[in-house]
C-alpha atoms as a PDB file:
ATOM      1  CA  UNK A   1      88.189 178.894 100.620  1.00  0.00           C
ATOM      2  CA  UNK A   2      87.401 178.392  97.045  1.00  0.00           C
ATOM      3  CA  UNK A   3      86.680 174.743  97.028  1.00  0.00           C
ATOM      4  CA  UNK A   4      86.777 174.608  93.236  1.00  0.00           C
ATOM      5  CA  UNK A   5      90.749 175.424  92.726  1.00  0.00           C
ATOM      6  CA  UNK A   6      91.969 172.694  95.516  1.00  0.00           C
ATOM      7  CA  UNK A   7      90.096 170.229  93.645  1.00  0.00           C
ATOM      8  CA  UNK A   8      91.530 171.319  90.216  1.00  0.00           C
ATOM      9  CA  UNK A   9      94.764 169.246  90.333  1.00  0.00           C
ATOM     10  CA  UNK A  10      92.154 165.826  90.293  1.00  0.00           C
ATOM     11  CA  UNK A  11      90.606 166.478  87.223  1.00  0.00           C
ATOM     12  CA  UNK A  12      93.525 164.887  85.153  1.00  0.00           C
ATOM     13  CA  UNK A  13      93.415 161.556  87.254  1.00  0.00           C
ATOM     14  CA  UNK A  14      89.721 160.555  87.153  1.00  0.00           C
ATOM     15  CA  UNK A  15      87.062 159.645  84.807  1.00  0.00           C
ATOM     16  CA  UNK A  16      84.869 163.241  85.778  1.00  0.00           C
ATOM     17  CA  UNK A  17      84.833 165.376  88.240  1.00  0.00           C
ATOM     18  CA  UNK A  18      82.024 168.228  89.289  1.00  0.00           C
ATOM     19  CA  UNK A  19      81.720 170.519  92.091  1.00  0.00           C
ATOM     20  CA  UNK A  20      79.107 172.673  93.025  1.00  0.00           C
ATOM     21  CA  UNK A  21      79.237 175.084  96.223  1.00  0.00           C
ATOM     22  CA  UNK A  22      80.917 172.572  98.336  1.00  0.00           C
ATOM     23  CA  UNK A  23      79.558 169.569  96.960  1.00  0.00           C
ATOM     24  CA  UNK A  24      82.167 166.942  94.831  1.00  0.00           C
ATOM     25  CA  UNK A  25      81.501 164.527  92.607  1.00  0.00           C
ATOM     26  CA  UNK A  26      83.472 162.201  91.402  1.00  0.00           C
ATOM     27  CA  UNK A  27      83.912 159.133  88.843  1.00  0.00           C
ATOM     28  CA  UNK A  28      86.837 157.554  89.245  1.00  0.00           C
ATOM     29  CA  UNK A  29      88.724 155.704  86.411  1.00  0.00           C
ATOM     30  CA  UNK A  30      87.081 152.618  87.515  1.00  0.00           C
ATOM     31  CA  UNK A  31      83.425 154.190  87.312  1.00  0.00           C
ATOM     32  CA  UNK A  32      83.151 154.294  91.391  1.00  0.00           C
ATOM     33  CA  UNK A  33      81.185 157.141  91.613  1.00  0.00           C
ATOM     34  CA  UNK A  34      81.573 159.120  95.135  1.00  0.00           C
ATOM     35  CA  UNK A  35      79.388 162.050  96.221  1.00  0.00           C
ATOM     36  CA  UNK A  36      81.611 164.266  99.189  1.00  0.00           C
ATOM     37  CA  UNK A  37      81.237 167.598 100.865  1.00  0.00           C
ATOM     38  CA  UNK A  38      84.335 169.413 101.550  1.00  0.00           C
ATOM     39  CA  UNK A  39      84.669 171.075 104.844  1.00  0.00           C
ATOM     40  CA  UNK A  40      87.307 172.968 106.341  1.00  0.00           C
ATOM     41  CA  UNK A  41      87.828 169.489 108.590  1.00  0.00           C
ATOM     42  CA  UNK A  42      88.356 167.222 105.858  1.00  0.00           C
ATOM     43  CA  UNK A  43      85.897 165.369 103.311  1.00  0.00           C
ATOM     44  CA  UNK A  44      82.751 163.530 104.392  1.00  0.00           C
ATOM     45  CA  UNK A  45      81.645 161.301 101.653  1.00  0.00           C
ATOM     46  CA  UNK A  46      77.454 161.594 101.435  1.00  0.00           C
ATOM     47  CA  UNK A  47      77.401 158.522  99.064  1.00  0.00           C
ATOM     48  CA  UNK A  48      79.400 156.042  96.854  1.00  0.00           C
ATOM     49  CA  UNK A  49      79.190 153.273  94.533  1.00  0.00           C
ATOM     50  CA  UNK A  50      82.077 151.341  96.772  1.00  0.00           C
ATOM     51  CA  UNK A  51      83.116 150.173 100.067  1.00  0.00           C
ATOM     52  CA  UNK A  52      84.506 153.612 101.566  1.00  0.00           C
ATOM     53  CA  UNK A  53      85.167 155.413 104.852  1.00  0.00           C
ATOM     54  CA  UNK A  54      83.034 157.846 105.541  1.00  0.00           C
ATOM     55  CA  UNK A  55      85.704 161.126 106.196  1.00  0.00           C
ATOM     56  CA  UNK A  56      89.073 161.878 105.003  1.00  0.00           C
ATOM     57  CA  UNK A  57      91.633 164.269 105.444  1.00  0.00           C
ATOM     58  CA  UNK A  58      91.571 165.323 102.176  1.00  0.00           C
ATOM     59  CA  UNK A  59      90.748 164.607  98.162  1.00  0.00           C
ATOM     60  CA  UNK A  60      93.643 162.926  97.201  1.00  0.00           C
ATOM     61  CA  UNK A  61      93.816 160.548 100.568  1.00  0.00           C
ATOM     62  CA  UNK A  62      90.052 159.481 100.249  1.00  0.00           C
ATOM     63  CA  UNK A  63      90.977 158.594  96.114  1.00  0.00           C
ATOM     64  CA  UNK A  64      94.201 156.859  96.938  1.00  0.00           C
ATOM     65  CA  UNK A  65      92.352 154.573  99.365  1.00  0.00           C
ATOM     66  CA  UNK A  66      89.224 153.576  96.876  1.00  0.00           C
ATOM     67  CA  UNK A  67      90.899 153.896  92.828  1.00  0.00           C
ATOM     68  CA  UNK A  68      93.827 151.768  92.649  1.00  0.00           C
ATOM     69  CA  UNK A  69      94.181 153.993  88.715  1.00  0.00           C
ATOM     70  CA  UNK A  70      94.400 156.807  90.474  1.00  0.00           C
ATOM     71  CA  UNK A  71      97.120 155.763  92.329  1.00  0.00           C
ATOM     72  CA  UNK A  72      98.849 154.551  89.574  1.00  0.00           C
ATOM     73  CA  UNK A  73      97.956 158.282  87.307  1.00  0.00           C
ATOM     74  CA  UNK A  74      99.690 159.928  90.162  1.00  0.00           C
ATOM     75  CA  UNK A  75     102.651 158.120  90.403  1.00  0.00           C
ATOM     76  CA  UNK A  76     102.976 158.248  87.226  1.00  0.00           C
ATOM     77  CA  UNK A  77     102.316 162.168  86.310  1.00  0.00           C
ATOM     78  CA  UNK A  78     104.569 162.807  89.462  1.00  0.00           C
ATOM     79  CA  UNK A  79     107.126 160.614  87.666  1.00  0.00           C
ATOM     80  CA  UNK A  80     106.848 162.933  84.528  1.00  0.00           C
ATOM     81  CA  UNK A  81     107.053 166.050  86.362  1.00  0.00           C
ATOM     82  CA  UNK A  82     110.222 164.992  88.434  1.00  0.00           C
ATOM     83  CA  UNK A  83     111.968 163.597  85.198  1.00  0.00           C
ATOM     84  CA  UNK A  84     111.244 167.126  83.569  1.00  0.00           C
ATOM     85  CA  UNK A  85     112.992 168.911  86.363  1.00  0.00           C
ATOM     86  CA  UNK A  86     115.903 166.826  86.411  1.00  0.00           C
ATOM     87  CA  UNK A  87     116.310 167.209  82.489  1.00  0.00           C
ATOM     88  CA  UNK A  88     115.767 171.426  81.781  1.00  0.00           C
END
C-alpha cells in the first residue's frame, strides 16, 4: 500500500506533514509534533510533543483526538465541499 497517497488528503489541515517509507510526521496547527508508523493495523505513534494514545485506527482518528484545528479545518473544508455539490 502506498502509504504516501492515504496520507495526502492531511496535508491541507496541518502545519507540515512528511513521510518517509512508512514513517509520518506530523505538525499539527498547534505545533504538536507527532512521529507515527503506519501499519496495515492502524497507526502506532513512536513519539509526540502531547498527551496521546499510543495506536489508532487511522490518520485522521489519531488527529481528531490531539488538534482541536484540525477538527475544526475538516469540518470546515467538508462544509465547502458539500455546499459546492448542492450549488453546481
Amino acid at each position: 500500500m502506498d502509504f504516501a497517497e492515504e496520507v495526502e488528503e492531511y496535508k491541507e489541515l496541518v502545519k507540515t506533514l512528511s513521510i518517509q517509507e512508512n514513517i509520518l510526521n506530523i505538525t499539527t496547527l498547534e505545533n504538536i509534533q507527532i512521529r507515527a508508523e503506519l501499519t496495515f493495523q492502524g497507526v502506532f505513534v513512536l513519539s509526540s510533543s502531547s498527551d496521546c494514545k499510543n495506536n489508532y485506527d487511522d490518520v485522521g482518528q489519531m488527529l481528531n483526538e490531539v488538534s482541536p484545528a484540525y477538527r475544526k479545518a475538516f469540518s470546515e473544508q467538508l462544509l465547502k465541499k458539500l455546499s459546492a455539490q448542492s450549488t453546481s
